[in-house]
C-alpha atoms as a PDB file:
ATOM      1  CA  UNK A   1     -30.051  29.072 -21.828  1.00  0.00           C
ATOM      2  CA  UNK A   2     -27.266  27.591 -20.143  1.00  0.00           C
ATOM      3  CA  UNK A   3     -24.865  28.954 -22.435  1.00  0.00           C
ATOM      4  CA  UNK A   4     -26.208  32.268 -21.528  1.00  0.00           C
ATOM      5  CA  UNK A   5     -26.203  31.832 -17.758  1.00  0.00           C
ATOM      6  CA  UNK A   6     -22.257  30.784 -18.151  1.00  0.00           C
ATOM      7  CA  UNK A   7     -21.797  33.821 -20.187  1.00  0.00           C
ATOM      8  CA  UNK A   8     -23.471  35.878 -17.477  1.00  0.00           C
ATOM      9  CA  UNK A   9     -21.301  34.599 -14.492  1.00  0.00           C
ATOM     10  CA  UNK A  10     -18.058  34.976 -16.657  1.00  0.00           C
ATOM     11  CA  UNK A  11     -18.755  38.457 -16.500  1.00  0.00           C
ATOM     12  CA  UNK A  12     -20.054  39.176 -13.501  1.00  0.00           C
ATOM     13  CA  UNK A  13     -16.757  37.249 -11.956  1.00  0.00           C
ATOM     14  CA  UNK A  14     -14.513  39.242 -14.287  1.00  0.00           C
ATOM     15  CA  UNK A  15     -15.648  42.427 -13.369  1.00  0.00           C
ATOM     16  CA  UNK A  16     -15.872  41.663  -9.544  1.00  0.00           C
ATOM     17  CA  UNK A  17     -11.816  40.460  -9.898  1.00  0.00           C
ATOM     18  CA  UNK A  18     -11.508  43.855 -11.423  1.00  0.00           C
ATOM     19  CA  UNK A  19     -12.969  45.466  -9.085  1.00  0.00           C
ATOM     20  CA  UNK A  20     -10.912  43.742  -6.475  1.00  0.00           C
ATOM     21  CA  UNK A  21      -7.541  44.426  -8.273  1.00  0.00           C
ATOM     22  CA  UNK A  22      -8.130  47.918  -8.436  1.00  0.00           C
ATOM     23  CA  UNK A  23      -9.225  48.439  -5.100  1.00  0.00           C
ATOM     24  CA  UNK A  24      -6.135  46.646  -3.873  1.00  0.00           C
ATOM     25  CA  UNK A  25      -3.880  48.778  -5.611  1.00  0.00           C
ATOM     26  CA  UNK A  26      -5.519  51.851  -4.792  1.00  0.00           C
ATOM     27  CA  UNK A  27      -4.355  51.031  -1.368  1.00  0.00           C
ATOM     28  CA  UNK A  28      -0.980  50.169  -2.404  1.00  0.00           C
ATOM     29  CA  UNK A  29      -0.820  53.819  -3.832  1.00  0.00           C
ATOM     30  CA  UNK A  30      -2.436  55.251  -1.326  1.00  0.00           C
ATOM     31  CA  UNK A  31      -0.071  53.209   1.494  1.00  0.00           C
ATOM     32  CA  UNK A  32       2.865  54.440  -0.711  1.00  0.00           C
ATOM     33  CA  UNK A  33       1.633  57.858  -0.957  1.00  0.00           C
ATOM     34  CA  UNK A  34       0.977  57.799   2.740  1.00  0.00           C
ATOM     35  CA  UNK A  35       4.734  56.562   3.076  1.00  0.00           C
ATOM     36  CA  UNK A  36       6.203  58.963   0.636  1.00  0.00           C
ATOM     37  CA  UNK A  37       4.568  61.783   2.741  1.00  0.00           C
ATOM     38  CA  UNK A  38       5.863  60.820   5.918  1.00  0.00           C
ATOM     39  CA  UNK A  39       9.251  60.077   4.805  1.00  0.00           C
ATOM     40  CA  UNK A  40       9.312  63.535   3.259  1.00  0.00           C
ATOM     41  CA  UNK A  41       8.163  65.248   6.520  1.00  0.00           C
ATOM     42  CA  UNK A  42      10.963  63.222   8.512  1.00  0.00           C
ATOM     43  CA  UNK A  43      13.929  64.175   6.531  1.00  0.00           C
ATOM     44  CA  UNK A  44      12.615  67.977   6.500  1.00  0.00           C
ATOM     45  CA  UNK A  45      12.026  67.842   9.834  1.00  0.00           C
ATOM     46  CA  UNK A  46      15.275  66.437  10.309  1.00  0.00           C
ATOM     47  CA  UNK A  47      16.704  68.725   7.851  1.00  0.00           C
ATOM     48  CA  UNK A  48      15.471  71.695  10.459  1.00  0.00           C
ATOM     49  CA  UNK A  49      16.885  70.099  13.476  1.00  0.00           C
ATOM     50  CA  UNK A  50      20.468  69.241  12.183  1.00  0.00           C
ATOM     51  CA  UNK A  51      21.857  72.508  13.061  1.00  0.00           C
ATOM     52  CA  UNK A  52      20.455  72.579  16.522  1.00  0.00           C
ATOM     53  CA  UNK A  53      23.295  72.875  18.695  1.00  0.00           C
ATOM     54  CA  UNK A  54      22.920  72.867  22.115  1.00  0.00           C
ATOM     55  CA  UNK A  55      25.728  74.580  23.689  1.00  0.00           C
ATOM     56  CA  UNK A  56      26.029  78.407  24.522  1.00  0.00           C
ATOM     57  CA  UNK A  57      28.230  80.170  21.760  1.00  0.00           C
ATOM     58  CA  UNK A  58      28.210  83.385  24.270  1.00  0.00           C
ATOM     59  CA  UNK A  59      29.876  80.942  27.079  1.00  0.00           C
ATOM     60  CA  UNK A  60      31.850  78.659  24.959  1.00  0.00           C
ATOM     61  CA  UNK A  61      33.304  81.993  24.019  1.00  0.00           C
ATOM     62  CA  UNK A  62      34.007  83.484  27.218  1.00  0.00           C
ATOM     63  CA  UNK A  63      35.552  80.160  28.374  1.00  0.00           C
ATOM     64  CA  UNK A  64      38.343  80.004  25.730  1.00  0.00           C
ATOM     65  CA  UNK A  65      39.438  83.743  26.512  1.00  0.00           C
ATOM     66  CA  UNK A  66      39.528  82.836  29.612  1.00  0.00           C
ATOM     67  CA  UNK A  67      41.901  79.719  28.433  1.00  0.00           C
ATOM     68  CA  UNK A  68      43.701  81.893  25.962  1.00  0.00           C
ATOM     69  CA  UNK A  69      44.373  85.009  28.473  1.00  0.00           C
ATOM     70  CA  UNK A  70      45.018  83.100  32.322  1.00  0.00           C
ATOM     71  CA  UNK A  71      46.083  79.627  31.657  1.00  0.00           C
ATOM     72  CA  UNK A  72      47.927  79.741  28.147  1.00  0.00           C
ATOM     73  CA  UNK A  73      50.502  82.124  28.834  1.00  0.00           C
ATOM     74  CA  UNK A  74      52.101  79.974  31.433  1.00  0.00           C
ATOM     75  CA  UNK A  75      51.315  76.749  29.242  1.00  0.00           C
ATOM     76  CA  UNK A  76      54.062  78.510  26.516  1.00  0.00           C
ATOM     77  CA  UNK A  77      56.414  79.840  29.332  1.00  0.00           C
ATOM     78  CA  UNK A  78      56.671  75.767  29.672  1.00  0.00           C
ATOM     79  CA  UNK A  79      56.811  74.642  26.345  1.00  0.00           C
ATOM     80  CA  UNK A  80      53.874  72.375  27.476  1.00  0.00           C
ATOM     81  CA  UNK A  81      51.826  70.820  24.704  1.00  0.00           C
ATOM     82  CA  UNK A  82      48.628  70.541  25.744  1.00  0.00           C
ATOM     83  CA  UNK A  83      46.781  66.763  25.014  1.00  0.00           C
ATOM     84  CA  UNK A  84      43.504  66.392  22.629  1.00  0.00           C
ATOM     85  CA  UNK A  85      42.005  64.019  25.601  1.00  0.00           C
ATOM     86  CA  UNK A  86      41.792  67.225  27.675  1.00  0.00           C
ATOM     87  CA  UNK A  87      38.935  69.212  27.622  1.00  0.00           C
ATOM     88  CA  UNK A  88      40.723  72.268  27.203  1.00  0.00           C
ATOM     89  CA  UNK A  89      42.298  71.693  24.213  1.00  0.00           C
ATOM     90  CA  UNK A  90      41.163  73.902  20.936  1.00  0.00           C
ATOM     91  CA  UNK A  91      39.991  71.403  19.387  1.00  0.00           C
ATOM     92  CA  UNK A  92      37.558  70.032  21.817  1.00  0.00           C
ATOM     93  CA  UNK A  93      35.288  73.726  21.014  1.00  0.00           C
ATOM     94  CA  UNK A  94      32.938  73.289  18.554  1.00  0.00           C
ATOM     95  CA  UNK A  95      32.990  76.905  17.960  1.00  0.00           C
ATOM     96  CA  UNK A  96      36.698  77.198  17.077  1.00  0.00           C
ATOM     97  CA  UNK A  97      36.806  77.025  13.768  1.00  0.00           C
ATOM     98  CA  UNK A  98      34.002  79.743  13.242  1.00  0.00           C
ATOM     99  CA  UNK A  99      35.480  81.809  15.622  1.00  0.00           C
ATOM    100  CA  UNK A 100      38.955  82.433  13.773  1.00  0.00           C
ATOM    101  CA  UNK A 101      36.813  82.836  10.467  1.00  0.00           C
ATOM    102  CA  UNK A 102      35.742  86.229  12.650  1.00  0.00           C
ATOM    103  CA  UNK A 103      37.693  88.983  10.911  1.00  0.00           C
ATOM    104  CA  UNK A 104      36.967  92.550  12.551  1.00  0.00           C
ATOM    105  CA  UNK A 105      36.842  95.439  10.024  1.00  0.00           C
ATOM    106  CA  UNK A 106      36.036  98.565  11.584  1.00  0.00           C
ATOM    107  CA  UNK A 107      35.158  98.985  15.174  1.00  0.00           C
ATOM    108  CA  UNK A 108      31.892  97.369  15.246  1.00  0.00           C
ATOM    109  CA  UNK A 109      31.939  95.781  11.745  1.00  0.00           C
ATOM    110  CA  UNK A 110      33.031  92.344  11.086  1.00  0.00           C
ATOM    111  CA  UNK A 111      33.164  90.186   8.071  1.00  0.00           C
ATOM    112  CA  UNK A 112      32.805  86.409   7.689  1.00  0.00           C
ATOM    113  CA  UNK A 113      35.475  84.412   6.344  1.00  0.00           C
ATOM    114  CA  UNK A 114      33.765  81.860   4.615  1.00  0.00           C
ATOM    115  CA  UNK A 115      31.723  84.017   2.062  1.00  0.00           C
ATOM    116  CA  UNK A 116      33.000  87.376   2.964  1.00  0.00           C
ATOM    117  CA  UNK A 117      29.509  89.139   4.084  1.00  0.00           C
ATOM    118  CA  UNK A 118      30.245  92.030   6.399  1.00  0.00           C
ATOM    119  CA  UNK A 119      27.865  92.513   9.092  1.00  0.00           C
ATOM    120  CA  UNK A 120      27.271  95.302  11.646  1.00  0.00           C
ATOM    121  CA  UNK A 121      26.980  93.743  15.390  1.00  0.00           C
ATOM    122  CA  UNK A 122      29.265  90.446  16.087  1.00  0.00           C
ATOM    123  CA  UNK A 123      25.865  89.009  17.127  1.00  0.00           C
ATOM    124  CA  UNK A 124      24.759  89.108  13.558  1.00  0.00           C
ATOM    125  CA  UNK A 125      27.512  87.308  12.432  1.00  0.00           C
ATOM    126  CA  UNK A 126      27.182  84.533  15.133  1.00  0.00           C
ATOM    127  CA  UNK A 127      23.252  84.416  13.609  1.00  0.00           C
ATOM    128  CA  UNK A 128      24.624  84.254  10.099  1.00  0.00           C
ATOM    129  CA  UNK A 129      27.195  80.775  11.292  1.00  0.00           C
ATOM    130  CA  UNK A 130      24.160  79.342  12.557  1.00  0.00           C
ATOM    131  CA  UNK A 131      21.949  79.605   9.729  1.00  0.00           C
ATOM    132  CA  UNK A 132      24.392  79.456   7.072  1.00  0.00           C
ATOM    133  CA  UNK A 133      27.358  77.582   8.363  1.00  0.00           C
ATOM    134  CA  UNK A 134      26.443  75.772  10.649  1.00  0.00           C
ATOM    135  CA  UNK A 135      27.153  72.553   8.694  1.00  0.00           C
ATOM    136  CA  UNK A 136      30.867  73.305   9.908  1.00  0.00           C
ATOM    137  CA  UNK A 137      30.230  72.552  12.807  1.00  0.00           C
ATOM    138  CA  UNK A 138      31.927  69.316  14.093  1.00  0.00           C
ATOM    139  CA  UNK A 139      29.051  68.049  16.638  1.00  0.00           C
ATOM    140  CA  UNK A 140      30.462  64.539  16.612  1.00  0.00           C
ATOM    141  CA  UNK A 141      34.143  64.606  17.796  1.00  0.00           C
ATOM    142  CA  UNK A 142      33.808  68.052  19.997  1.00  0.00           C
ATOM    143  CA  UNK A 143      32.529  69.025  22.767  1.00  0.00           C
ATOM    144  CA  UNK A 144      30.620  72.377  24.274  1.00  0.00           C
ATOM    145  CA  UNK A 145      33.436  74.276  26.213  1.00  0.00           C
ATOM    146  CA  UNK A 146      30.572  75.982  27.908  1.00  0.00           C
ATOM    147  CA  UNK A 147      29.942  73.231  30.238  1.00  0.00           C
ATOM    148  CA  UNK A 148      33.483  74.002  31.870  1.00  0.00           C
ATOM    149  CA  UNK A 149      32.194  77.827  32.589  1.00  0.00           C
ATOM    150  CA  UNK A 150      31.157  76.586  36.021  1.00  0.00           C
ATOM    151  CA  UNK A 151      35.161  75.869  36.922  1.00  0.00           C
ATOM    152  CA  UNK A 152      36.740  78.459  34.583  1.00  0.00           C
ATOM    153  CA  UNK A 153      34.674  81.359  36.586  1.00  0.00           C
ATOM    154  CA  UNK A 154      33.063  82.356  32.740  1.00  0.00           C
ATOM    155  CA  UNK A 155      30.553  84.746  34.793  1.00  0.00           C
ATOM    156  CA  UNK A 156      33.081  87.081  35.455  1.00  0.00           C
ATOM    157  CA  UNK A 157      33.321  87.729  31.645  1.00  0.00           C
ATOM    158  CA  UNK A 158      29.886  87.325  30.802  1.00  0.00           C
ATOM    159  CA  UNK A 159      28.792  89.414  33.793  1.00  0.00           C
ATOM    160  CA  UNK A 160      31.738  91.906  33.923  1.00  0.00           C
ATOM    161  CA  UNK A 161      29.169  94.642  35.196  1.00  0.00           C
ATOM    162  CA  UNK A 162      27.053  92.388  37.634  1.00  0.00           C
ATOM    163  CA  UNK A 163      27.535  93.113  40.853  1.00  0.00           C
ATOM    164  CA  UNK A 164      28.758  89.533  41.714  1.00  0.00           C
ATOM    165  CA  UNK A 165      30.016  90.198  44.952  1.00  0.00           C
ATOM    166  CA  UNK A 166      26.106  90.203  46.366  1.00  0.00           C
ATOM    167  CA  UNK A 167      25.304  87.087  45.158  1.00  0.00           C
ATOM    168  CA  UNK A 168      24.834  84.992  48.195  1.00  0.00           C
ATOM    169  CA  UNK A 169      27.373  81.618  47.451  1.00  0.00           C
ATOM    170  CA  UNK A 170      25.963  78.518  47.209  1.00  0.00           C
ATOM    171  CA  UNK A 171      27.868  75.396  48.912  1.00  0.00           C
ATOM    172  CA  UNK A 172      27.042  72.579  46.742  1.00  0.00           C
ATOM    173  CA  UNK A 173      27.369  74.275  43.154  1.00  0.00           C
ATOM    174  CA  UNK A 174      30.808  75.678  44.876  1.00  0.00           C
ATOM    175  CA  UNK A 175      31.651  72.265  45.711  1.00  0.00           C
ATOM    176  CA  UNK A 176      30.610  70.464  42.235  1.00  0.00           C
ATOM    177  CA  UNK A 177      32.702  73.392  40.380  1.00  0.00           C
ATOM    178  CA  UNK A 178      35.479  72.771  42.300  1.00  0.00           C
ATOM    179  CA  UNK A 179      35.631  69.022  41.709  1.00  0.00           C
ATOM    180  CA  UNK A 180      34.867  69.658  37.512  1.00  0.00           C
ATOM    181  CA  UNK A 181      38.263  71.762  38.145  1.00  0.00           C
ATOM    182  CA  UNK A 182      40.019  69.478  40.038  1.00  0.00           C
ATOM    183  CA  UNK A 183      39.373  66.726  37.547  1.00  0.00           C
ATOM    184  CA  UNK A 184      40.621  69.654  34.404  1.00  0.00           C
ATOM    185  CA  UNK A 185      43.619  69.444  36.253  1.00  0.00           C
ATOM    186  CA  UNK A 186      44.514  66.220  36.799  1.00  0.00           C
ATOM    187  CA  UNK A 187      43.753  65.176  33.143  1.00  0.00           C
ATOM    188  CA  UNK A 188      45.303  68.115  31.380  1.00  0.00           C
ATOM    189  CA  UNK A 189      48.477  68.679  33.650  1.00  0.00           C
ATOM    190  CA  UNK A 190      49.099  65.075  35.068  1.00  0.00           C
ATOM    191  CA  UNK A 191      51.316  65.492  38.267  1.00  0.00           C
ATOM    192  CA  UNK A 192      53.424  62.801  37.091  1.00  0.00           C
ATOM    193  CA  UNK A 193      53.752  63.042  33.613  1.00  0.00           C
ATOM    194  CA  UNK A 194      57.197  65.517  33.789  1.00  0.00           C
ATOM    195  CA  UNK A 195      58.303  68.516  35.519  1.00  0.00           C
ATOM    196  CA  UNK A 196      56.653  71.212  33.498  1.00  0.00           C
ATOM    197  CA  UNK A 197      52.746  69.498  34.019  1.00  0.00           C
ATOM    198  CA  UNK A 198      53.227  69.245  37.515  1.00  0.00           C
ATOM    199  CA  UNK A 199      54.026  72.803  37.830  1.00  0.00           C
ATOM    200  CA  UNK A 200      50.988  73.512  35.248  1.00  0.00           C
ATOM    201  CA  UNK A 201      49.016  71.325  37.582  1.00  0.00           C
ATOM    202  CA  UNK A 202      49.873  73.472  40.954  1.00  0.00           C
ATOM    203  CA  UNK A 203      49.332  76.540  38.984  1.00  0.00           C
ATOM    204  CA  UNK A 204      45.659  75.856  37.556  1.00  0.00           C
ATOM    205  CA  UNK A 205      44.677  74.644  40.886  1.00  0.00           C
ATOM    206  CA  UNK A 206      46.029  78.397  42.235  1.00  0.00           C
ATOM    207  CA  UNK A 207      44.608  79.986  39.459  1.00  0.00           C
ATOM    208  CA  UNK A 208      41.081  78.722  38.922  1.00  0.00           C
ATOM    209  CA  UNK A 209      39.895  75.639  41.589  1.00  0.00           C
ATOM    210  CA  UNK A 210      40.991  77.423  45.296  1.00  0.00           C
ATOM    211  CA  UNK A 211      38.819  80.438  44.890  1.00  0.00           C
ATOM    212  CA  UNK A 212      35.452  77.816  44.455  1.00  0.00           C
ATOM    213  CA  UNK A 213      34.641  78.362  47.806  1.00  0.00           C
ATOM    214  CA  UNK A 214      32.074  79.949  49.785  1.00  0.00           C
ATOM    215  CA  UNK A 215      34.582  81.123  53.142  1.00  0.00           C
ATOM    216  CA  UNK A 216      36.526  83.475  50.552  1.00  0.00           C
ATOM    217  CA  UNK A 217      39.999  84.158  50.477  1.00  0.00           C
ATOM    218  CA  UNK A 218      41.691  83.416  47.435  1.00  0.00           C
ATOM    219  CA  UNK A 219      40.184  85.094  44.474  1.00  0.00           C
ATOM    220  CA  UNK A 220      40.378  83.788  40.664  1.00  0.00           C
ATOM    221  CA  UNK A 221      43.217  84.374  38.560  1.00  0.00           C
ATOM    222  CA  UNK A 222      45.278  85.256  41.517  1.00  0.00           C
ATOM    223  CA  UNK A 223      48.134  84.603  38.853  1.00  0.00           C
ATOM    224  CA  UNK A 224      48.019  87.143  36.643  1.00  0.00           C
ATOM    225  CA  UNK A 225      47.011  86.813  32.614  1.00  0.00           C
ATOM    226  CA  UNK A 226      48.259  87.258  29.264  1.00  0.00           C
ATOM    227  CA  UNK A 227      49.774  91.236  28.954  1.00  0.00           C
ATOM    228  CA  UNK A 228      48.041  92.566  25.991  1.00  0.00           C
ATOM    229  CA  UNK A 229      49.927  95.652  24.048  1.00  0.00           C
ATOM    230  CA  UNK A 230      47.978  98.339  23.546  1.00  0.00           C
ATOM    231  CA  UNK A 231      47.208  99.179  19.842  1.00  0.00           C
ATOM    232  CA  UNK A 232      47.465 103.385  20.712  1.00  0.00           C
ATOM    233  CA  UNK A 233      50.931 102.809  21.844  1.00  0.00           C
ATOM    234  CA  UNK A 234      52.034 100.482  19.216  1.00  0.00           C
ATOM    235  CA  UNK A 235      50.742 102.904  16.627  1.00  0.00           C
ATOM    236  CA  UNK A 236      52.640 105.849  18.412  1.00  0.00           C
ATOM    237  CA  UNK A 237      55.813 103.793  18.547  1.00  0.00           C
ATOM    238  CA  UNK A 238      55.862 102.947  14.741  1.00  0.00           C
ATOM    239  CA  UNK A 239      54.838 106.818  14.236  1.00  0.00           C
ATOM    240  CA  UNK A 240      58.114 107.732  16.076  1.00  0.00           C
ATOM    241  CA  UNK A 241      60.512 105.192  14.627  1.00  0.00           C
ATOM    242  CA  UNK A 242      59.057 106.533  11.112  1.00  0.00           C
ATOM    243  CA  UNK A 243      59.180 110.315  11.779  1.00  0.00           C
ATOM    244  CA  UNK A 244      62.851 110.179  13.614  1.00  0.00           C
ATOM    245  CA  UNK A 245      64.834 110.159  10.845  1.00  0.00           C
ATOM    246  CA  UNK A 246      63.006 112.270   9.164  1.00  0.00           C
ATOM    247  CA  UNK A 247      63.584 114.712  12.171  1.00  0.00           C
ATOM    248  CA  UNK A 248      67.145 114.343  12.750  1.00  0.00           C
ATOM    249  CA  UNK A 249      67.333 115.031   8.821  1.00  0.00           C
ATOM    250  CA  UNK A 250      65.508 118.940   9.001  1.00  0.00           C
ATOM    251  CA  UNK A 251      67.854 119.357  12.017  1.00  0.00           C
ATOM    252  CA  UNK A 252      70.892 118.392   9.511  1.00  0.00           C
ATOM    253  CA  UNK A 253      69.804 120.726   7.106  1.00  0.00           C
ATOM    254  CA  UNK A 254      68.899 123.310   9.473  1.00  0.00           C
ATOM    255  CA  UNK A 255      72.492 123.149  11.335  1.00  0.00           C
ATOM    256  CA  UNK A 256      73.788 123.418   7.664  1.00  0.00           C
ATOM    257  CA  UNK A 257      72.099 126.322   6.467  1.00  0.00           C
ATOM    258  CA  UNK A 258      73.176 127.510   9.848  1.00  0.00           C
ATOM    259  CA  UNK A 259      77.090 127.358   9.305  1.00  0.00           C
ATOM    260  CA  UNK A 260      76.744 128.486   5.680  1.00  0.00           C
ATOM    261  CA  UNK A 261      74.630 131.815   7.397  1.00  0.00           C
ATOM    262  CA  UNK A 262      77.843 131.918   9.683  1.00  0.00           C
ATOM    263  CA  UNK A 263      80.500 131.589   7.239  1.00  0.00           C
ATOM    264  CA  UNK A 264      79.351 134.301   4.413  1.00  0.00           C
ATOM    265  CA  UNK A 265      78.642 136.979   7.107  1.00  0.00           C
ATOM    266  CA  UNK A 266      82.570 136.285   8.449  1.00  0.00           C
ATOM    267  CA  UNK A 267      83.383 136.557   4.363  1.00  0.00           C
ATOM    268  CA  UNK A 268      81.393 139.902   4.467  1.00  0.00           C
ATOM    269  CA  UNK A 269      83.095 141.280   7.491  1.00  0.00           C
ATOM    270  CA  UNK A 270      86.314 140.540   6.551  1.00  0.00           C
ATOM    271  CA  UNK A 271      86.051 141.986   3.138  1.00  0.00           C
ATOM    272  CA  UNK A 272      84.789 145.087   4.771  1.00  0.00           C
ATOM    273  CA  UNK A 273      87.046 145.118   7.340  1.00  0.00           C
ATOM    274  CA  UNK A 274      90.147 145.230   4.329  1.00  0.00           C
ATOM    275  CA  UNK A 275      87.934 147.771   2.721  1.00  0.00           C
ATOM    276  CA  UNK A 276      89.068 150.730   5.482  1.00  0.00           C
ATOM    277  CA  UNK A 277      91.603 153.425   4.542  1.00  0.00           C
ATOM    278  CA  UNK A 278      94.489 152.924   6.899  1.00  0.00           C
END
């Protein structure tokens, strides 16, 4: 009898540590699944946000032509190298690199330098960087150039056809634009650093920080800008250079022809001229 009871509560306790064990690690699974499930979800989600950028491409575009047509011009008439600590710099556009991998084909189609897809609209092909290229992007070292659009006047390429003129002036965001340029200036062209920057400096507050105000007067890029060559008259000019010798050649061969023409009617005259009875 005793021997039996023992027997009974040796089982019973086995199968309630069982029971326990399993239990236990069917919450260890279930913690790990419960883990593996959220860790999954954070990298995709993180996976969707990497290429999030949060800088205009539009602006950041309009900004460097800006840079490239009324400021560098005058930067290369100095011999000026421009400093990677200034916000101006190529290098501080996270766009940059994308933007020289734009290669125009026809007049609306471009194609994209890194895998060579052609697409219709330049808009597509910004779409295509961001969804396919976008890990080329260098978020960590640059900077968006769009946040300098407020003291580089980048609404008078993004808005060429606004009526800008109307739009009544507002004295604080003049003010705060015109201190963003004043600071461009002093840490790109430091008045003190040589000749040539404090020229540079004098120009780019001329050029792009007087006119941020809301009495008038002076109006951006009073300076002038890079003088583009127009690709009808280039064309035309390489047409002529190619087609003038080829000209003065026909009018060779035409004077030629010409005084052969002469000289066998004189032969033919003369001969019948000797041909008379006296």
């Amino acid at each position: 009898m005793d021997r039996t009871r023992a027997t009974l509560l040796y089982m019973f306790l086995s199968i309630a540590l069982f029971g326990r064990g399993t239990i236990t690690q069917g919450n260890q699974f279930g913690l790990q699944d419960t883990e593996g499930y959220t860790a999954k979800r954070t990298q995709k989600q993180e996976e969707q946000h990497t290429h999030e950028v949060h800088c205009s491409r539009e602006r950041s575009r309009a900004a460097w032509k800006i840079i490239e047509e009324y400021l560098m011009p005058f930067v290369e008439q100095e011999k000026f190298e421009i400093s990677r600590n200034c916000r101006l710099h190529p290098e501080n556009d996270i766009f940059r690199d994308q933007e020289q991998h734009k290669i125009p084909v026809d007049i609306n189609d471009w194609r994209c330098g890194y895998c060579n897809k052609i697409f219709e609209v330049e808009k597509f092909l910004d779409q295509h960087f961001d969804s396919r290229h976008y890990d080329l992007l260098n978020v960590s070292h640059s900077k968006c150039l769009a946040d300098l659009c407020g003291a580089l006047h980048c609404d008078l390429v993004v808005d060429s056809n606004s009526k800008l003129s109307k739009i009544k002036c507002n004295t604080a965001a003049a003010a705060r634009n015109h201190h963003l340029c004043e600071s461009l200036a002093s840490s790109c062209f430091p008045v003190n650093h040589s000749p040539s920057a404090n020229r540079l400096h004098e120009l780019f507050l001329r050029q792009f920080c007087d006119p941020h105000t809301c009495s008038g007067g002076r109006k951006p890029f009073s300076r002038g800008r890079r003088k583009h060559t127009s690709i009808l008259y280039l064309a035309i000019s390489i047409l002529t250079l190619m087609l003038l010798p080829v000209f003065y050649v026909i009018v060779y061969l035409y004077q030629r022809e010409n005084r052969k023409g002469t000289q066998v009617l004189k032969r033919v005259s003369q001969l019948g001229q000797k041909a008379k009875p006296s």
